[in-house]
Protein backbone atom coordinates (compact mmCIF):
# COMPACT_ATOMS: atom_id res chain seq x y z
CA UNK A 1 -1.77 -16.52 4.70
CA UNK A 2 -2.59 -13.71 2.35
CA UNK A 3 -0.65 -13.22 -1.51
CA UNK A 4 1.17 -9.83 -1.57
CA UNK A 5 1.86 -8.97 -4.56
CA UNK A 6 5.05 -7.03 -5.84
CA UNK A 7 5.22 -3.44 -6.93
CA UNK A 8 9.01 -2.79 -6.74
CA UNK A 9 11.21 -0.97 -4.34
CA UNK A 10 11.32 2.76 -3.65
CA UNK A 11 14.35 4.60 -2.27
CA UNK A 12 14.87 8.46 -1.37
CA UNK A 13 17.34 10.67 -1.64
CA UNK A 14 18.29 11.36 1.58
CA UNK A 15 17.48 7.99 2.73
CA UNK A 16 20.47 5.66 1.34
CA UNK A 17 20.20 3.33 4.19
CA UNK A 18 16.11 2.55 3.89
CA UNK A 19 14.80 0.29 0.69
CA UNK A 20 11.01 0.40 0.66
CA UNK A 21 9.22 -2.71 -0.56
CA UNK A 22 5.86 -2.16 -1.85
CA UNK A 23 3.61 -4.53 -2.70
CA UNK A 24 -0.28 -5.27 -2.39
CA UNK A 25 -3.05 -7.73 -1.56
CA UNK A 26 -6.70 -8.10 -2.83
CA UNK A 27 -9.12 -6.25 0.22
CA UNK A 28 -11.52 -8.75 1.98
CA UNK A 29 -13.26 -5.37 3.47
CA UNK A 30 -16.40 -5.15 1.30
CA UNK A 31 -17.09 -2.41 -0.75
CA UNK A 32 -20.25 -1.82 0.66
CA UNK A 33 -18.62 -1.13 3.86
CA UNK A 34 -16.51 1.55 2.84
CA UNK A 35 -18.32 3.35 0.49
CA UNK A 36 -21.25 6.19 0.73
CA UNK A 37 -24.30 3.95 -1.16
CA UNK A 38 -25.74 7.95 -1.83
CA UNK A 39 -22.61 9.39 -3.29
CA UNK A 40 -21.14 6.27 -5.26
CA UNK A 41 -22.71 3.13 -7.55
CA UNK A 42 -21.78 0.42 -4.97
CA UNK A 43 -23.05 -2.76 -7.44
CA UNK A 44 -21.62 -0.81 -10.56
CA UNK A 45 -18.35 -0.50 -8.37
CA UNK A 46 -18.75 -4.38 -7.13
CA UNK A 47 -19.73 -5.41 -10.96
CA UNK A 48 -16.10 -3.62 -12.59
CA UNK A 49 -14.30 -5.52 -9.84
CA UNK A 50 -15.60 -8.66 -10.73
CA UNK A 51 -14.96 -7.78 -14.12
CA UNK A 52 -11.35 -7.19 -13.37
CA UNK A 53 -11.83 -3.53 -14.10
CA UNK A 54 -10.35 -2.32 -10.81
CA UNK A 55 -9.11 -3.84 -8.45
CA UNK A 56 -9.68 -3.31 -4.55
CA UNK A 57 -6.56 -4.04 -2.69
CA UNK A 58 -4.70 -3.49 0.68
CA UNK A 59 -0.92 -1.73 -0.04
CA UNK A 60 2.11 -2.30 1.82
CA UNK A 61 5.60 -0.73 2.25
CA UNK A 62 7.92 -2.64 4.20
CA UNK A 63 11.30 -0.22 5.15
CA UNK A 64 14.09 -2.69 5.34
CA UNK A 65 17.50 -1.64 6.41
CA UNK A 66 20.57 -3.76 6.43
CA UNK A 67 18.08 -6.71 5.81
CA UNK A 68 16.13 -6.29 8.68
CA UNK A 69 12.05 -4.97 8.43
CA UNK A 70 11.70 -2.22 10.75
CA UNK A 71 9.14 -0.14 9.43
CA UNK A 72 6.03 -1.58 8.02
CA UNK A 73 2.85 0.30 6.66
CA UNK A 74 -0.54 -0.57 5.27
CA UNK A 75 -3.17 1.43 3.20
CA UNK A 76 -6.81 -0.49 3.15
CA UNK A 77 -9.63 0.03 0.39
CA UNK A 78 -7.30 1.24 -2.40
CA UNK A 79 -9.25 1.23 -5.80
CA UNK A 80 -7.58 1.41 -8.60
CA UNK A 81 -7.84 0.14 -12.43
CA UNK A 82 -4.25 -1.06 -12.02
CA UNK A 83 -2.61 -1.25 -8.66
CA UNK A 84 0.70 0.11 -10.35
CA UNK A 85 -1.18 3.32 -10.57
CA UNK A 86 0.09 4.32 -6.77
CA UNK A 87 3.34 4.41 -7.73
CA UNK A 88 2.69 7.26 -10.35
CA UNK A 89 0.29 9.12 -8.08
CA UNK A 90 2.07 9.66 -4.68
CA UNK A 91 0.26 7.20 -2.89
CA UNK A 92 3.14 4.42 -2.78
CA UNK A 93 5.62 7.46 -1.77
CA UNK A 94 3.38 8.73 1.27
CA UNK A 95 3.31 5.55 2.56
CA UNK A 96 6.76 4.43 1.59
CA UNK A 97 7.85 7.79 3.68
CA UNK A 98 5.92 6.96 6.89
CA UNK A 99 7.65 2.88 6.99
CA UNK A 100 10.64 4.99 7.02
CA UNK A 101 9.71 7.24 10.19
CA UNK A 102 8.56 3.95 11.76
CA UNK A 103 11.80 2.50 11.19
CA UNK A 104 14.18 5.68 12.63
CA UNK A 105 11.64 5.33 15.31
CA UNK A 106 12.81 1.91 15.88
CA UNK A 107 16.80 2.50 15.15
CA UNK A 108 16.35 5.40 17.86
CA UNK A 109 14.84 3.28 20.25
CA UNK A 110 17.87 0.32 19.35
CA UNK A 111 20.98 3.27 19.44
């Protein structure tokens, strides 16, 4: 069983009902897979990760409402010196946003 790893809760205006949980887990994809060897320093990349200079990590938003998950969203190969960095740079939101349409999905499907 993988370690997520908690970034905090998001909530929208608009969206009173849904808390987003967001948290993340290291990526077992490896680099070498993802990225273009021609256009990006795959062992300087690997080498900084080792070092703990970024991390490579799978993100998560879980849209609970009234205690129940109904929406639940993951984002692969993030790489990032600090993982707290998607919550400044809209990444955490976009996928906060589509948990939610998953979970009205759901709740229409329920009513």
């Amino acid at each position: 069983m993988k370690t997520f790893h908690s970034l905090g809760t998001i909530a929208f205006d608009g969206e009173p009902e849904f808390t987003v949980l967001i948290d993340w887990t290291y990526e077992e994809v490896p680099v070498s897979q993802i990225f273009d060897a021609e256009e990006m320093d795959i062992a300087d990349i690997q080498a900084r990760i080792e070092r703990y200079e970024l991390t490579y990590f799978v993100l998560r938003a879980r849209a609970i409402y009234k205690d129940k998950k109904l929406g639940e969203q993951y984002l692969g190969c993030c790489l990032y010196e600090n993982p707290e960095d998607v919550l400044i740079d809209g990444t955490a939101n976009d996928l906060a946003r589509e948990a939610i349409h998953e979970a009205k999905e759901w709740l229409s499907i329920a009513l």
